[in-house]
Each structure stands twice: as C-alpha cells, then as structure tokens.
Protein backbone atom coordinates (compact mmCIF):
# COMPACT_ATOMS: atom_id res chain seq x y z
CA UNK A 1 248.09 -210.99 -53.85
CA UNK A 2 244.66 -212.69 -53.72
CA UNK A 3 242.14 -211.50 -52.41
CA UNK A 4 241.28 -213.30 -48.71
CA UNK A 5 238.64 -216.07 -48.43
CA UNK A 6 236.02 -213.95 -47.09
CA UNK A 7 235.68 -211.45 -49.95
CA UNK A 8 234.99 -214.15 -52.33
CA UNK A 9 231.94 -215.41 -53.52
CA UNK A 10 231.44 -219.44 -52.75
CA UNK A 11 229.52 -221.10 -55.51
CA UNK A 12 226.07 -221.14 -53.80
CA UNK A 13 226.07 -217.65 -53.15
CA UNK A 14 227.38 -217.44 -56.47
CA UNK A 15 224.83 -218.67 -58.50
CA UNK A 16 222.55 -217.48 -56.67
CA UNK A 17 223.50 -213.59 -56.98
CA UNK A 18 223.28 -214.21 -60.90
CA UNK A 19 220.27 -215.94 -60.84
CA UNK A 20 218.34 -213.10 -58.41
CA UNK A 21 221.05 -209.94 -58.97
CA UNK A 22 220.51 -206.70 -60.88
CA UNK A 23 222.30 -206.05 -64.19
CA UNK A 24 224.62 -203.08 -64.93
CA UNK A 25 226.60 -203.05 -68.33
CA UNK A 26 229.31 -201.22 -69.40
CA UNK A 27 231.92 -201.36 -72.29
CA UNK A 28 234.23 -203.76 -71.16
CA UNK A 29 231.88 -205.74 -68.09
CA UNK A 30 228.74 -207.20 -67.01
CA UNK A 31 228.05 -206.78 -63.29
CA UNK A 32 225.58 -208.73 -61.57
CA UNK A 33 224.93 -207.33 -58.04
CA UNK A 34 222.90 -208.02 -54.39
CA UNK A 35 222.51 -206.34 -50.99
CA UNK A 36 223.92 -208.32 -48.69
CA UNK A 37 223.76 -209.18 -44.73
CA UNK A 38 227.53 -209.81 -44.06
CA UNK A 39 229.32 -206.43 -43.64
CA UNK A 40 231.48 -206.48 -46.20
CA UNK A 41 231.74 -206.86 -50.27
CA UNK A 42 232.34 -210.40 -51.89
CA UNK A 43 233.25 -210.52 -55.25
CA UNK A 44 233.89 -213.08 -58.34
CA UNK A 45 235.36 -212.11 -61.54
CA UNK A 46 234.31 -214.60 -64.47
CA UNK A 47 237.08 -214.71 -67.95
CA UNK A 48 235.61 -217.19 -70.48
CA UNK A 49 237.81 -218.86 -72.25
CA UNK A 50 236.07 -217.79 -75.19
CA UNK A 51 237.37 -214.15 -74.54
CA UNK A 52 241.00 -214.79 -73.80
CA UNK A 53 242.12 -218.24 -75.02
CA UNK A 54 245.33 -218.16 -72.62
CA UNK A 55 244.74 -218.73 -69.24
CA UNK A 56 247.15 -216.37 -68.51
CA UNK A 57 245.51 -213.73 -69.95
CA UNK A 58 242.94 -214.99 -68.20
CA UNK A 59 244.05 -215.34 -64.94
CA UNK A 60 245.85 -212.04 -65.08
CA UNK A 61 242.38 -209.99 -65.92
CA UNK A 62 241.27 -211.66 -62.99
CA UNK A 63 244.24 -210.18 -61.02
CA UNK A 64 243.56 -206.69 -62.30
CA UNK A 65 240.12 -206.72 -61.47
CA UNK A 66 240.37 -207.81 -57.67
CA UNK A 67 243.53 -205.22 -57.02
CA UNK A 68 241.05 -202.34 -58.39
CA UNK A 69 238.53 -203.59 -55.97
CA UNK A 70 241.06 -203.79 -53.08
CA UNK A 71 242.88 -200.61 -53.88
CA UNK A 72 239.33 -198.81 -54.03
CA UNK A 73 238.53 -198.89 -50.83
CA UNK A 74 235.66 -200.81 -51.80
CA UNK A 75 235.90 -203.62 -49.61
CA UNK A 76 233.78 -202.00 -46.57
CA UNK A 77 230.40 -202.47 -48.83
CA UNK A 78 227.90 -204.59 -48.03
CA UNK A 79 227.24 -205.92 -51.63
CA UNK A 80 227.64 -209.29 -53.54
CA UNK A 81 229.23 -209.15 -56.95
CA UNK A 82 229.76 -211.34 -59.59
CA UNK A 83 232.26 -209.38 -62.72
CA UNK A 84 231.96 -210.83 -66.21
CA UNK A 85 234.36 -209.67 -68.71
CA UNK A 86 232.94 -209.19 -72.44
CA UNK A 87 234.92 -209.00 -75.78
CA UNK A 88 235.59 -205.75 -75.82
CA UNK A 89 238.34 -205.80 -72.86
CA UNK A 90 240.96 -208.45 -75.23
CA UNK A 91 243.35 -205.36 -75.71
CA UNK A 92 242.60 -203.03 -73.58
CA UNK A 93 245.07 -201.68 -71.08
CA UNK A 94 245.17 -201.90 -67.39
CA UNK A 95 244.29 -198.52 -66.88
CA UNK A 96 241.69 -198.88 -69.11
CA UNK A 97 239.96 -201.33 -67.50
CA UNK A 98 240.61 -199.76 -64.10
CA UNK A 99 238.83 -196.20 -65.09
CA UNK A 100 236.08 -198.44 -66.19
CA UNK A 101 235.31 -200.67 -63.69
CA UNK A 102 236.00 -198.04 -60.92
CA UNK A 103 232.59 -196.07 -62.18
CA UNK A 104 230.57 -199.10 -62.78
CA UNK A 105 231.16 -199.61 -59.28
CA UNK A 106 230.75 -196.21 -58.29
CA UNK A 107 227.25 -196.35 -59.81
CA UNK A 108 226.30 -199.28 -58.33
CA UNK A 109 227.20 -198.44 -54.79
CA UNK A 110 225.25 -195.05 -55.56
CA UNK A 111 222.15 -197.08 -56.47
C-alpha cells in the first residue's frame, strides 16, 4: 500500500531538502534530511535506473523502503527526507535493507 499524499515529498520541497539538507551515508543509502514545520515526516525514495535497470526492481525497492518507514513508527517525526539508493543494495535482501535503513534513521532522528 502507498504511502498517503501527505507523507510524500512534492517536488519543490523536494529539491529543495537536497539542495539545503544534511547528508548521512550508509552502506546501501544516501539520506538527505530537514527539520520541518508540518507535524509529521515526508519522505521520497529515489532508484536510478542506473542501479536497477528493471523498473520493477525499481519500483519494488521503493515499496520496501516506504513499508519500513510506515511499519517504524516513524511517521509522527517532524522531518523531511529524501532516500537515495546506491549500488551496493542490487542483491541485497529485504531484511537487509530493512536493518539498515531502520538505524540510519534511528541516527538521524537522534541528531
């Protein structure tokens, strides 16, 4: 299930959060982050074609990334964040990429 309108990033708010956001790296993403005013956490998840060829590898990172945010309770943050995957995710596993993303999250809401 996607996730609803409000907890997505529009393209404004978009670029802007990774033109002006803070960087955290970790194996398998790039997270570009901001503080912001609305109450809750708004998210984008970027998968280049030049990482997975098929968008439905693609789409289906995507997917995995957005139900780790939702099922993490992380919703209730006040944060903008835009989640680009790097070359090192092509073949990892879902749980994988959940352990991982789950602390780089953790660390940035601790921040």
């Amino acid at each position: 299930m996607a996730l609803a309108r409000k907890y997505r990033l529009n393209r404004k708010d978009l670029n802007y959060v990774l033109r002006q956001g803070k960087t955290v790296r970790n194996s398998f993403f790039f997270i570009r982050f901001l503080k912001n005013e609305t109450g809750f956490l708004r998210i984008a998840v970027i998968v280049s074609a030049k990482i997975l060829k098929r968008a439905i590898l693609r789409n289906r990172l995507k997917r995995i990334c957005t139900e780790i945010i939702r099922s993490g309770h992380f919703l209730e943050k006040s944060y903008d964040l835009v989640i680009t995957a790097t070359l090192s995710i092509v073949d990892k596993t879902s749980k994988e990429i959940k352990k991982d993303l789950e602390e780089t999250i953790k660390k940035i809401f601790s921040q």
